[in-house]
C-alpha atoms as a PDB file:
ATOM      1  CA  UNK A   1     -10.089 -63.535  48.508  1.00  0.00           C
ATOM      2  CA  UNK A   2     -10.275 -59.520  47.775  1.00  0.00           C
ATOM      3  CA  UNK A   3     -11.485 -58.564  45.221  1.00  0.00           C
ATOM      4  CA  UNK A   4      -9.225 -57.295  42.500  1.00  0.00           C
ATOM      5  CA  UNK A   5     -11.757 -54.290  42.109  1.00  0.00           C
ATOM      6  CA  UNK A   6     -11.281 -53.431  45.980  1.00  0.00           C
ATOM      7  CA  UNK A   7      -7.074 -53.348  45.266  1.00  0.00           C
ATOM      8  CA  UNK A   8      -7.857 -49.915  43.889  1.00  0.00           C
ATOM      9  CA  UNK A   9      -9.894 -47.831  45.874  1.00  0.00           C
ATOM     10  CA  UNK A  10      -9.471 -46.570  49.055  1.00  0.00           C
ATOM     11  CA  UNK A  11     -10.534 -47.986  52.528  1.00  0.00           C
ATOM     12  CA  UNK A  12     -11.096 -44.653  54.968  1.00  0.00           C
ATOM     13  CA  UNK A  13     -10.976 -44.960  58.349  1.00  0.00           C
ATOM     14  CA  UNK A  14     -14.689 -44.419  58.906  1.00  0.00           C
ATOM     15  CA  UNK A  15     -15.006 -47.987  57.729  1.00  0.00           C
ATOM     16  CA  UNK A  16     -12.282 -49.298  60.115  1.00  0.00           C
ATOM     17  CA  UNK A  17     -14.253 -47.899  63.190  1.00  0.00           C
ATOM     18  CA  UNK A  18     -17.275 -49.476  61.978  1.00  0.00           C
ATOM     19  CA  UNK A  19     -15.488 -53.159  62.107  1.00  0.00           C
ATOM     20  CA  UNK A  20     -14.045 -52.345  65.430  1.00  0.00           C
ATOM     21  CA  UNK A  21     -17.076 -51.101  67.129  1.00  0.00           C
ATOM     22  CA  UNK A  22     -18.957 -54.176  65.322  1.00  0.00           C
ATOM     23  CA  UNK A  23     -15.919 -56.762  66.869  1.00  0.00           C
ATOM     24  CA  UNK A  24     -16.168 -55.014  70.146  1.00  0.00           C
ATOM     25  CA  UNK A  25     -19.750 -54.956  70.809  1.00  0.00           C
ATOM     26  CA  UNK A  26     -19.961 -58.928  69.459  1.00  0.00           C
ATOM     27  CA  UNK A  27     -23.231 -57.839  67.677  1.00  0.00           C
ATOM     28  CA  UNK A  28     -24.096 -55.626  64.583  1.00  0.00           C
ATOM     29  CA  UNK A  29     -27.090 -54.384  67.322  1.00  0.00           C
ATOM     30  CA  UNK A  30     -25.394 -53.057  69.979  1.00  0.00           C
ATOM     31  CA  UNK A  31     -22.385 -51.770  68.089  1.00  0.00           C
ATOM     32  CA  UNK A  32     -25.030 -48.979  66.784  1.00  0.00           C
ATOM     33  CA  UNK A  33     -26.143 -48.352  70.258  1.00  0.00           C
ATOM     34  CA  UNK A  34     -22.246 -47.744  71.446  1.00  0.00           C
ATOM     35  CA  UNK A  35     -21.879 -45.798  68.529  1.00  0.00           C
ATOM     36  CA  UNK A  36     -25.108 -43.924  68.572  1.00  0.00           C
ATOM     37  CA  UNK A  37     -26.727 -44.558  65.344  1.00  0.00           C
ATOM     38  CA  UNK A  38     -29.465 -46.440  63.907  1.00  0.00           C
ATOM     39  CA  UNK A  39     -29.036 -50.194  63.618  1.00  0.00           C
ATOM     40  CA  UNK A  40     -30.143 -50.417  60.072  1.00  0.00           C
ATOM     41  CA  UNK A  41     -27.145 -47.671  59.575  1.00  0.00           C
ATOM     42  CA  UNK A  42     -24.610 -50.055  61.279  1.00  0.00           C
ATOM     43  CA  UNK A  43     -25.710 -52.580  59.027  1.00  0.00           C
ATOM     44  CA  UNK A  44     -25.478 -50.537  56.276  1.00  0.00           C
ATOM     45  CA  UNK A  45     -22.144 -50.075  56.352  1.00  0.00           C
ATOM     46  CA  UNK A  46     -20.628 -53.211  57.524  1.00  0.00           C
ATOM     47  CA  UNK A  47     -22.535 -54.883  54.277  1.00  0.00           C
ATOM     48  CA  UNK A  48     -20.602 -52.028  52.215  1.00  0.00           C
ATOM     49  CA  UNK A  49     -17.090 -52.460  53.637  1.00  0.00           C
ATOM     50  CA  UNK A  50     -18.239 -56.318  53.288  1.00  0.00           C
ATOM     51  CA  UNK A  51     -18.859 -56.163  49.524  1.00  0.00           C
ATOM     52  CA  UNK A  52     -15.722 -53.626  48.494  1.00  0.00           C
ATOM     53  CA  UNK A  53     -13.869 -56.458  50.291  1.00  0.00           C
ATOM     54  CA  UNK A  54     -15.686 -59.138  47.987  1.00  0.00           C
ATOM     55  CA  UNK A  55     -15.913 -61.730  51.518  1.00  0.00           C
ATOM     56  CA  UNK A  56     -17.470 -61.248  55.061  1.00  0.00           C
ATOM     57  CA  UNK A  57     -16.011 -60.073  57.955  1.00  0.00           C
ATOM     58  CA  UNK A  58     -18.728 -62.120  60.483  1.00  0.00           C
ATOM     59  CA  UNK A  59     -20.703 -64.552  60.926  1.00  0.00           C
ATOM     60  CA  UNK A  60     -24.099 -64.122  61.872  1.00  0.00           C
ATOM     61  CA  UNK A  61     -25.655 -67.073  63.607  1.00  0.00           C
ATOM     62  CA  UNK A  62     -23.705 -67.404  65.445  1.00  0.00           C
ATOM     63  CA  UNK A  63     -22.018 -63.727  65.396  1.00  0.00           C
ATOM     64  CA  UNK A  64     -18.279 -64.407  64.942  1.00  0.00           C
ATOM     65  CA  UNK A  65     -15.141 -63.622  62.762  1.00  0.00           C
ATOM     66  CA  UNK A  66     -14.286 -65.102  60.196  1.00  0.00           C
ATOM     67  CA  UNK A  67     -10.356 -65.647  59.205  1.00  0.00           C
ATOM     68  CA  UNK A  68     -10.599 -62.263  57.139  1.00  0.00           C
ATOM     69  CA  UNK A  69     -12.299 -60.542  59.688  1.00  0.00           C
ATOM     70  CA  UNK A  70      -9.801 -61.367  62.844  1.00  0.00           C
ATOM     71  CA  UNK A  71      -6.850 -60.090  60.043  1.00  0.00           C
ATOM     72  CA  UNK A  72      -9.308 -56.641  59.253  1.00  0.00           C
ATOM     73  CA  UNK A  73      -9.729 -56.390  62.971  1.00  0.00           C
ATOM     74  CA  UNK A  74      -6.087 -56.839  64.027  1.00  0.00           C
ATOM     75  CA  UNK A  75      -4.705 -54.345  60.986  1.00  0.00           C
ATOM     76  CA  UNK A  76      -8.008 -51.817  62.211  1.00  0.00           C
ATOM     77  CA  UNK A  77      -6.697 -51.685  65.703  1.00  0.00           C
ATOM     78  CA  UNK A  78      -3.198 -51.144  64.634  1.00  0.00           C
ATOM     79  CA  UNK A  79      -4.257 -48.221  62.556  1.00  0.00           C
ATOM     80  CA  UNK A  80      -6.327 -46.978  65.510  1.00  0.00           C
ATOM     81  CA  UNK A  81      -3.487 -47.577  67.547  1.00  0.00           C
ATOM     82  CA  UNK A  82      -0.897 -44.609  65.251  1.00  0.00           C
ATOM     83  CA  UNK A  83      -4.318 -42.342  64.728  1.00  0.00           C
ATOM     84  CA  UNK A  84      -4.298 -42.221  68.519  1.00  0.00           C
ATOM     85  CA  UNK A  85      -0.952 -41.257  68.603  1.00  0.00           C
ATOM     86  CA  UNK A  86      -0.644 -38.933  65.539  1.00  0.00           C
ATOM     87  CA  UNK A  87      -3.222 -36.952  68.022  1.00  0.00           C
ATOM     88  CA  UNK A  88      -1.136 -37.285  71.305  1.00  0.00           C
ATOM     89  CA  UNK A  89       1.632 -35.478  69.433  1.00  0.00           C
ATOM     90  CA  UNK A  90      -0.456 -32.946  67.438  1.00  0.00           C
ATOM     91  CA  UNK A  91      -1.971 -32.146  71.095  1.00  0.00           C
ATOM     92  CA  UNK A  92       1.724 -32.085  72.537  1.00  0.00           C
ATOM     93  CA  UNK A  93       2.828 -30.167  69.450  1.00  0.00           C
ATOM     94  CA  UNK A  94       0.445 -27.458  70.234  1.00  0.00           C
ATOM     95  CA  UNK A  95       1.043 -27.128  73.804  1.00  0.00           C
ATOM     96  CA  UNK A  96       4.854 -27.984  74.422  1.00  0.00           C
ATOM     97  CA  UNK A  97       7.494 -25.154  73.867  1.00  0.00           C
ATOM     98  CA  UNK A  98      10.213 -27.510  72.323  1.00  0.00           C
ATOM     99  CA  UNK A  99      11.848 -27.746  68.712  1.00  0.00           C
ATOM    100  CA  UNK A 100      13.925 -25.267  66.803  1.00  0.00           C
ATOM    101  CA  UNK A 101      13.247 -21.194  66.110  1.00  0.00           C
ATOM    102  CA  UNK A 102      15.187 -19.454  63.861  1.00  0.00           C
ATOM    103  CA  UNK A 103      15.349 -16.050  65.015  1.00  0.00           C
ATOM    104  CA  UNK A 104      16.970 -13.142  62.104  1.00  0.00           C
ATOM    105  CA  UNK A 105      18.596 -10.210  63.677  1.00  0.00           C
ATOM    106  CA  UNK A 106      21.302  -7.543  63.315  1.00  0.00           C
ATOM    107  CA  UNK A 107      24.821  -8.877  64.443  1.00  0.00           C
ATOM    108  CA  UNK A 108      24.504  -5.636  67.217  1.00  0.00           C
ATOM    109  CA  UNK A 109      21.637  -6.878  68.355  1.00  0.00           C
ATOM    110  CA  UNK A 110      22.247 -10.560  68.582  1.00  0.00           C
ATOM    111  CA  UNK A 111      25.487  -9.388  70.481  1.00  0.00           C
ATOM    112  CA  UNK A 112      24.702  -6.361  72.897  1.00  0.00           C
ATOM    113  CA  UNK A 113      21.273  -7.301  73.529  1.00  0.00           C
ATOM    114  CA  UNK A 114      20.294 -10.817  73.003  1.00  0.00           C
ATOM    115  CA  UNK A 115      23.667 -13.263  74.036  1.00  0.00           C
ATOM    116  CA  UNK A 116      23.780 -11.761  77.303  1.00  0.00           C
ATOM    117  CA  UNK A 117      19.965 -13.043  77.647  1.00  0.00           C
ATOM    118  CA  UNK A 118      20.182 -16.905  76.042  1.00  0.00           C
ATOM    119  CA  UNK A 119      20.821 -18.562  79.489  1.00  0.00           C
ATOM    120  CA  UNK A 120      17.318 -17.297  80.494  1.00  0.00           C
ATOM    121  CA  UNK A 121      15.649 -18.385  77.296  1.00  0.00           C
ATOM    122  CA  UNK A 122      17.236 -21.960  78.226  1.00  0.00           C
ATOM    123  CA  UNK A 123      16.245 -22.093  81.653  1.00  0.00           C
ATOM    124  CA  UNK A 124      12.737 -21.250  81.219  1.00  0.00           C
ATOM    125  CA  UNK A 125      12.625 -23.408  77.674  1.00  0.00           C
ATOM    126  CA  UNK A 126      15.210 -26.496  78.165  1.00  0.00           C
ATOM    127  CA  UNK A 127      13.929 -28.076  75.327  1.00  0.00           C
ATOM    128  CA  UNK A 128      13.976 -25.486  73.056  1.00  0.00           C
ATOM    129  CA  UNK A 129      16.425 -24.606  70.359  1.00  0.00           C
ATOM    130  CA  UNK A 130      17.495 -21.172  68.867  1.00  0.00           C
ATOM    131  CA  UNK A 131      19.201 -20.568  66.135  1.00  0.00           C
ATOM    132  CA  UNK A 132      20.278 -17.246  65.640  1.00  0.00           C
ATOM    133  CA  UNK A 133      20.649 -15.909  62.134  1.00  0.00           C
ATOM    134  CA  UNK A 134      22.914 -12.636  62.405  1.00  0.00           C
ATOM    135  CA  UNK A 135      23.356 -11.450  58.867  1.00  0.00           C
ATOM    136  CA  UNK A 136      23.870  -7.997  57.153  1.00  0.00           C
ATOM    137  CA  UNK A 137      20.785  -9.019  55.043  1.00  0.00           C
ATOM    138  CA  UNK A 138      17.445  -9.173  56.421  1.00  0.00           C
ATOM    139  CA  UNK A 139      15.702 -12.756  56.330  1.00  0.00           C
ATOM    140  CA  UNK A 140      12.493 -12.663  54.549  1.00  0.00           C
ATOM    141  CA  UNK A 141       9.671 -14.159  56.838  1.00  0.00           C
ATOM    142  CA  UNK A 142       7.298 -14.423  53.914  1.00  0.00           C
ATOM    143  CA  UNK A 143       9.607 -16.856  52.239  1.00  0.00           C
ATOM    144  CA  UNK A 144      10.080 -18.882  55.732  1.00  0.00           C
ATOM    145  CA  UNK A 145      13.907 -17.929  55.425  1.00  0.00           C
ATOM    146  CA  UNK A 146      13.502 -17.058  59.084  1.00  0.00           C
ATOM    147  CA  UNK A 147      10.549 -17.445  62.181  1.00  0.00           C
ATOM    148  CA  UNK A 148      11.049 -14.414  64.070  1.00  0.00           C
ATOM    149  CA  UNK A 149      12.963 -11.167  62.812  1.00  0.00           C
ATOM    150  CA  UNK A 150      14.095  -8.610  65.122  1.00  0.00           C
ATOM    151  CA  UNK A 151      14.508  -4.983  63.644  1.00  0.00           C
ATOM    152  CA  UNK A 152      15.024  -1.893  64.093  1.00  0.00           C
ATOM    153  CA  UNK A 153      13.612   1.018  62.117  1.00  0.00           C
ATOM    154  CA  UNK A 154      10.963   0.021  59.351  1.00  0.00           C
ATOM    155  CA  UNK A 155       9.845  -3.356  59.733  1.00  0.00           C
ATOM    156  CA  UNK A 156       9.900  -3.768  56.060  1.00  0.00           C
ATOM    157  CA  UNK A 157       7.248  -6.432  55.478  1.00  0.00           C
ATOM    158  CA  UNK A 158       4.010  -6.572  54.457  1.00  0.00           C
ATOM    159  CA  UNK A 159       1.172  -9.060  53.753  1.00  0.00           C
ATOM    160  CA  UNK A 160       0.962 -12.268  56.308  1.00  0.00           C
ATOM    161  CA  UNK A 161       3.525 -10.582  58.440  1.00  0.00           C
ATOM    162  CA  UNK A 162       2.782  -9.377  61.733  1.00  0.00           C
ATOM    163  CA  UNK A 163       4.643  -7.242  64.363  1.00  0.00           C
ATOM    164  CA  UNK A 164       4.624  -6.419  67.454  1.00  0.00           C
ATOM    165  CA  UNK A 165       6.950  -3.330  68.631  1.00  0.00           C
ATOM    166  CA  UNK A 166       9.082  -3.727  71.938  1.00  0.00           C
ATOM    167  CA  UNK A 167      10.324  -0.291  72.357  1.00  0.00           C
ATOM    168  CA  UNK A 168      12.919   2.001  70.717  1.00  0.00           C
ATOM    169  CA  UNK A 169      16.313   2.786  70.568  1.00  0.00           C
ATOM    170  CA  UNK A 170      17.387   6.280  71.822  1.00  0.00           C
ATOM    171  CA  UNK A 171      21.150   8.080  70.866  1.00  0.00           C
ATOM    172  CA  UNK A 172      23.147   9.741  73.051  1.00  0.00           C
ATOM    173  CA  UNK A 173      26.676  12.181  71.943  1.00  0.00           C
ATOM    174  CA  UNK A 174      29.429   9.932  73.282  1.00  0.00           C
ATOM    175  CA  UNK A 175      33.090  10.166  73.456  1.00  0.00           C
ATOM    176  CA  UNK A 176      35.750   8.330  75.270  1.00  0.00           C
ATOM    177  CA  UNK A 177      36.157   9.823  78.323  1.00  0.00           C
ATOM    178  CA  UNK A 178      38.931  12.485  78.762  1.00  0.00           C
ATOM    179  CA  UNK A 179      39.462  12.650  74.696  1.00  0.00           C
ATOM    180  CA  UNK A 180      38.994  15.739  72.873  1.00  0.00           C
ATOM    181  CA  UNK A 181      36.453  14.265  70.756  1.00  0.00           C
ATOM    182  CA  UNK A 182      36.179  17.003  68.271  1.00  0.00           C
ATOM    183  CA  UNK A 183      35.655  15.078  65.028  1.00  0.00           C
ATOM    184  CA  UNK A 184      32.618  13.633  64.230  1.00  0.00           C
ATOM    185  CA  UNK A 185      32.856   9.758  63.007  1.00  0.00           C
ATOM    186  CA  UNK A 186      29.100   8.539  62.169  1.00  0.00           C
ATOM    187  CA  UNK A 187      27.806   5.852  59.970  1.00  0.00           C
ATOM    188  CA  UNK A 188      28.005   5.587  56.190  1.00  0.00           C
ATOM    189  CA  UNK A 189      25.494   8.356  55.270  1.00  0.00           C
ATOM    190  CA  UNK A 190      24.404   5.914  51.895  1.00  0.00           C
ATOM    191  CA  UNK A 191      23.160   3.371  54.518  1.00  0.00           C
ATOM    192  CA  UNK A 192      19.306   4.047  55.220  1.00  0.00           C
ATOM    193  CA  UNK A 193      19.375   3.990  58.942  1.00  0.00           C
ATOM    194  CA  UNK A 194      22.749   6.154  59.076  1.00  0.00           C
ATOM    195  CA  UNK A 195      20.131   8.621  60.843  1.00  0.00           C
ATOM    196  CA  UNK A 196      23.252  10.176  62.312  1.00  0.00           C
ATOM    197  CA  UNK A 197      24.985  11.100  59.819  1.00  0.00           C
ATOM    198  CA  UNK A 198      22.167  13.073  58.386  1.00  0.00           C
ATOM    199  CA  UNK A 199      21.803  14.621  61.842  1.00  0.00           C
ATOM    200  CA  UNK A 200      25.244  16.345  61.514  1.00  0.00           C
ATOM    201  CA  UNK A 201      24.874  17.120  58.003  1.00  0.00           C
ATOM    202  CA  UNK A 202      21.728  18.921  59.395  1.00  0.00           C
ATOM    203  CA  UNK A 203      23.036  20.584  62.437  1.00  0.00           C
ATOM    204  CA  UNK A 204      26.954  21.035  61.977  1.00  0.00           C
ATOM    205  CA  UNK A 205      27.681  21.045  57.765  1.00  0.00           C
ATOM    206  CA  UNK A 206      31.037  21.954  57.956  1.00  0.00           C
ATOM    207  CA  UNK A 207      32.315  20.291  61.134  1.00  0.00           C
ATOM    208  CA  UNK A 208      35.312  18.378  61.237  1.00  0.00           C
ATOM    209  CA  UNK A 209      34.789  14.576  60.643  1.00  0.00           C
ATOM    210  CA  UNK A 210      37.330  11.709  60.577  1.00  0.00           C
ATOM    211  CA  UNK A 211      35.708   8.617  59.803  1.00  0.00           C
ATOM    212  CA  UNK A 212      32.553   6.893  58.652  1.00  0.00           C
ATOM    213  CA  UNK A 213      31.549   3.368  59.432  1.00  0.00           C
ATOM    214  CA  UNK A 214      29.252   0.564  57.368  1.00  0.00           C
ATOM    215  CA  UNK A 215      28.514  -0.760  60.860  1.00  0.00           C
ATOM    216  CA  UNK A 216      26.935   0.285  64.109  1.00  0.00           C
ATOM    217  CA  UNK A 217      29.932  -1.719  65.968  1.00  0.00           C
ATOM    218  CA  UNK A 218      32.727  -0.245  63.815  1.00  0.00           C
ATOM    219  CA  UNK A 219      31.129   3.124  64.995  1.00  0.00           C
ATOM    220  CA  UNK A 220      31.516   2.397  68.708  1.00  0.00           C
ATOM    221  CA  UNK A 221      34.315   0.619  68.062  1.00  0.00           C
ATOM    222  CA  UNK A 222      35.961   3.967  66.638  1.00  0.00           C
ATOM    223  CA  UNK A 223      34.167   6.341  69.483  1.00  0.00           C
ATOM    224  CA  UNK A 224      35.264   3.580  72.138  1.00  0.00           C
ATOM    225  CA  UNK A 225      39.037   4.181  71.412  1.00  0.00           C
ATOM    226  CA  UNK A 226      38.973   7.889  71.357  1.00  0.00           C
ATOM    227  CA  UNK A 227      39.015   8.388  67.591  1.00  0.00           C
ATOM    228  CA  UNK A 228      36.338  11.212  67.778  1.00  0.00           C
ATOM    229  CA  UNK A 229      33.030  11.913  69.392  1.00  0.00           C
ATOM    230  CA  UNK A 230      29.548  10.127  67.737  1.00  0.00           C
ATOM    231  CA  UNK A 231      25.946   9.543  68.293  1.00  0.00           C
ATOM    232  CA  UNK A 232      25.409   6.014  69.884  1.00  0.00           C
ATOM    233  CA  UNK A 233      22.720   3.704  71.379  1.00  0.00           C
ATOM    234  CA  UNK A 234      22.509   4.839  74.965  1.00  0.00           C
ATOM    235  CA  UNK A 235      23.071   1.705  76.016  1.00  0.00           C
ATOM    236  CA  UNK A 236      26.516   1.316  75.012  1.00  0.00           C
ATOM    237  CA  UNK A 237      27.364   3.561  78.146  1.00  0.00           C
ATOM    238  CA  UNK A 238      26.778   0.283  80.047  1.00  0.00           C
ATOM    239  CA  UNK A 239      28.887  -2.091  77.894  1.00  0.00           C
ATOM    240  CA  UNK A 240      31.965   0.490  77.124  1.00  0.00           C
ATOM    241  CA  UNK A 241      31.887   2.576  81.057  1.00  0.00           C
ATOM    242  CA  UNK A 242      35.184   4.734  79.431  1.00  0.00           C
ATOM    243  CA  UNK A 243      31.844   6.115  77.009  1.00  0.00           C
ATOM    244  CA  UNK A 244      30.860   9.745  78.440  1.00  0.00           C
ATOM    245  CA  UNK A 245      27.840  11.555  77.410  1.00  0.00           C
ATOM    246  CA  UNK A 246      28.884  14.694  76.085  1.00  0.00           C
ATOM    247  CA  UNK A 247      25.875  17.616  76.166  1.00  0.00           C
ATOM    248  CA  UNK A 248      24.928  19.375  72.022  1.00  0.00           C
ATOM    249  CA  UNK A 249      22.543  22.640  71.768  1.00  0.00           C
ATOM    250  CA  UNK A 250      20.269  20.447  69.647  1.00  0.00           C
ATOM    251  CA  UNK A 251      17.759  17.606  69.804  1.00  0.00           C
ATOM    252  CA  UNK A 252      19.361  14.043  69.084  1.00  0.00           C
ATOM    253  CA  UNK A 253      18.874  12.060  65.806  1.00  0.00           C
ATOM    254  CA  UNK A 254      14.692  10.391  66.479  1.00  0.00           C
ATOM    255  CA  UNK A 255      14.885   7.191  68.329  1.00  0.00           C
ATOM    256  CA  UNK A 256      14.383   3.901  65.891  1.00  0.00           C
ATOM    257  CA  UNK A 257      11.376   2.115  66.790  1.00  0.00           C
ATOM    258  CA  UNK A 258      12.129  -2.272  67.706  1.00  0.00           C
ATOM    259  CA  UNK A 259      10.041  -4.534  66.216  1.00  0.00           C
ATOM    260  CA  UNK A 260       9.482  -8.419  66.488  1.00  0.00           C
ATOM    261  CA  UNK A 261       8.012  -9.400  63.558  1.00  0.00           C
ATOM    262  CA  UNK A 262       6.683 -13.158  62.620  1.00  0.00           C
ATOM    263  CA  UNK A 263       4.446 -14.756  60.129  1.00  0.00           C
ATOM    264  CA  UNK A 264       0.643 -14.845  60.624  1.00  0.00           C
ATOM    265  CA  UNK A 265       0.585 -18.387  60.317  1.00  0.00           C
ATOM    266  CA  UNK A 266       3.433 -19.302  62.948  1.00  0.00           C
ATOM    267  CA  UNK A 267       3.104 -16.807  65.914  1.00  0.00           C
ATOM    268  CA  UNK A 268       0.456 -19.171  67.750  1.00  0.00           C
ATOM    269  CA  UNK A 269       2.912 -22.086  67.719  1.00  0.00           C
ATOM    270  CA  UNK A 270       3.990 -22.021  71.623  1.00  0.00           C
ATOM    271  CA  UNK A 271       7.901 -21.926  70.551  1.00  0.00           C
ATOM    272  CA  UNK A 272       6.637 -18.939  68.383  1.00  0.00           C
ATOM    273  CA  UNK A 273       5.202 -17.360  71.175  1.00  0.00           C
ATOM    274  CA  UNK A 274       7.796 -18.028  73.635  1.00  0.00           C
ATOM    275  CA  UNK A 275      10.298 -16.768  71.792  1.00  0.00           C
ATOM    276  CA  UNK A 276       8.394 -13.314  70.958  1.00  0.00           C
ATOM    277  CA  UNK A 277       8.006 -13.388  75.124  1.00  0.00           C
ATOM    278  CA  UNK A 278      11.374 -13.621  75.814  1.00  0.00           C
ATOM    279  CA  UNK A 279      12.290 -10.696  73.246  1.00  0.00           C
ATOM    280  CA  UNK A 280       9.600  -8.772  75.057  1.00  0.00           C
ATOM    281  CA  UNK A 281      11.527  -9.421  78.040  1.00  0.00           C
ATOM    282  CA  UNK A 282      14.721  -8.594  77.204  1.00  0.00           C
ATOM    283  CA  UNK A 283      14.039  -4.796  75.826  1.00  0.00           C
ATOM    284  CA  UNK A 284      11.717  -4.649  79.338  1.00  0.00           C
ATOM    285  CA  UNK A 285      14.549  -5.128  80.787  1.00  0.00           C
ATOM    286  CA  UNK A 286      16.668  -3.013  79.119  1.00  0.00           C
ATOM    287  CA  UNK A 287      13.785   0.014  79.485  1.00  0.00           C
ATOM    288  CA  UNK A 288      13.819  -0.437  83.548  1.00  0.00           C
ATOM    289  CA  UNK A 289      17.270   0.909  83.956  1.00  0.00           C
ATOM    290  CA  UNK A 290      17.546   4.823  84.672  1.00  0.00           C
ATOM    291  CA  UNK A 291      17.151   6.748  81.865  1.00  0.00           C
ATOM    292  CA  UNK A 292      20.752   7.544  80.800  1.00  0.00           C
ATOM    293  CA  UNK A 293      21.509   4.528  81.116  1.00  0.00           C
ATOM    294  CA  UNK A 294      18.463   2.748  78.878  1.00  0.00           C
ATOM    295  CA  UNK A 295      18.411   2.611  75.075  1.00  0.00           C
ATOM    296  CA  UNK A 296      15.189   1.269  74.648  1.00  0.00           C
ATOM    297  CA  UNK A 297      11.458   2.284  76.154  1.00  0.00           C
ATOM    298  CA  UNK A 298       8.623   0.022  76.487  1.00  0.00           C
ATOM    299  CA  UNK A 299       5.949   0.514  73.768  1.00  0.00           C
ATOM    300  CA  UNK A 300       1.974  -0.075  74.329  1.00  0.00           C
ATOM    301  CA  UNK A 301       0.686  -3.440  73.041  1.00  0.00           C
ATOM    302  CA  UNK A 302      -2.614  -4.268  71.627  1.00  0.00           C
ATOM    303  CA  UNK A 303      -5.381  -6.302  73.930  1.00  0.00           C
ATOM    304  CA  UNK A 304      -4.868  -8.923  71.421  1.00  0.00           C
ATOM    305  CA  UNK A 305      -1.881 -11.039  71.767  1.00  0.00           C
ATOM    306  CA  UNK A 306       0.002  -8.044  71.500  1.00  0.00           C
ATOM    307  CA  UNK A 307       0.221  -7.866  67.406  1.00  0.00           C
ATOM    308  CA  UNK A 308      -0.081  -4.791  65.492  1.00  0.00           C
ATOM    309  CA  UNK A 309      -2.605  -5.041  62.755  1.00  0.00           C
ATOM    310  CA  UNK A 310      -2.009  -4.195  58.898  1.00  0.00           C
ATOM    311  CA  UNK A 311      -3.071  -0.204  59.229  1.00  0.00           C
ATOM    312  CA  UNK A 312      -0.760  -0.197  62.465  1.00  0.00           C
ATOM    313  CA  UNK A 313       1.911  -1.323  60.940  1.00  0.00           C
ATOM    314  CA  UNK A 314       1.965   1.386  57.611  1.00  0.00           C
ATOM    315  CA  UNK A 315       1.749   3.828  60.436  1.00  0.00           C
ATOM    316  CA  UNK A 316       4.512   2.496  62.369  1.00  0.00           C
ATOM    317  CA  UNK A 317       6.766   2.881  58.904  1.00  0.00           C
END
């Protein structure tokens, strides 16, 4: 019988692998030989496992198992059995691009730039699943609320986060073509990245203006149907062709840097990774189109997995 002492500690799986390699071998002898250790070490430890079981586990002349032993044996091997398999999938884990990704964008962004790209994503990643968090409110990636974040502007995290920059977004003076187009309709100028509205309080003060949006699609929503004349990603001249570019005396509002940002401790995972890729992709797309026509521009990456470190990232602010 077990001991009542034995009930309450622990059997580790070192000890299990010494009664398997003992059963195996058929002798205490050349167990330590398959094994490579001493045979007065082999020994050693079956007599330990032996006495925090309070019966034996052989016999020795002649070497057999007893009834606890085949039962110790038979549980040992089914143990070895899930550790065996608890290692296949870590191994698959680490090499397979499958499972879920949250990914935390701007509703413009998940819209213009990255539904038109999912069906790639898919192909190259059936087993992969997205889901795409497109929020006014960024997700915080230090507080797992997201995997991957892509933003424009300031990346706005610090500490475990990392970030890689895919380009940038460049602005263009659009109206709809054959409109007047003499009012200026920009973005709320309280909003932090209503860069263009500051741009015409700059440059034209006093100039007529007729509305103001909360949103970068209300914006070319407005510009789209004529209501006045605005600064806008270049690229809308590809999804809205009645867009014309209309020429200005002065330089455009700066281009807003695009950043895929992810937590230190998940951009190694391959679904990580092949999400980042395919973000990579999609602005290096967007940048190989002829320059009127492109709102973003590639950006250089580091030789290192192409991650920007903790002092490239305050500069990049």
């Amino acid at each position: 019988m077990v001991s009542m002492r034995f009930m309450h500690d622990e059997l580790d799986w070192s000890a299990l692998q010494t009664v398997l390699a003992v059963s195996r071998a058929g002798s205490v002898t050349r167990a330590a030989k398959t094994v490579g250790v001493h045979q007065s070490t082999m020994s050693r430890r079956l007599q330990q496992l032996e006495e925090r079981l309070g019966a034996p586990l052989f016999m020795r002349n002649p070497f057999v198992s007893t009834d606890l032993g085949h039962r110790v044996v038979a549980r040992a091997e089914a143990v070895e059995a899930e550790v065996h398999a608890l290692l296949r999938d870590v191994a698959e884990e680490r090499s397979a691009v499958r499972g879920v990704v949250r990914l935390s964008t701007a509703h413009e962004l998940a819209t213009w730039v990255l539904a038109p790209q999912l069906q790639r994503l898919r192909r190259a990643h059936p087993n992969l699943q997205l889901e795409l968090l497109s929020r006014d409110s960024q997700a915080v990636l230090s507080q797992r609320e997201a995997d991957v974040a892509l933003r424009t502007g300031a990346m706005g995290e610090e500490g475990d986060v990392v970030a890689r920059r895919l380009g940038e977004v460049r602005y263009g003076l659009m109206r709809r073509r054959g409109s007047r187009g003499a009012a200026w309709i920009t973005l709320d100028p309280m909003l932090p990245w209503a860069t263009d509205a500051r741009w015409v309080e700059t440059h034209d003060p006093g100039g007529p203006w007729f509305a103001r949006a909360s949103t970068t699609a209300v914006l070319v929503a407005l510009v789209s149907e004529g209501a006045g004349r605005g600064w806008l990603p270049m690229g809308m001249l590809d999804l809205h062709p009645g867009l014309e570019l209309m020429a200005h005396p002065h330089d455009p509002p700066a281009p807003r840097p695009v950043f895929a940002l992810a937590h230190r401790d998940l951009v190694r995972l391959p679904r990580i990774r092949a999400v980042i890729e395919w973000l990579t992709d999609c602005y290096g797309g967007i940048s190989a189109r002829p320059e009127a026509h492109a709102s973003m521009v590639p950006a250089v990456h580091d030789g290192e997995g192409g991650f920007l470190g903790e002092a490239e990232e305050d500069s990049a602010r």
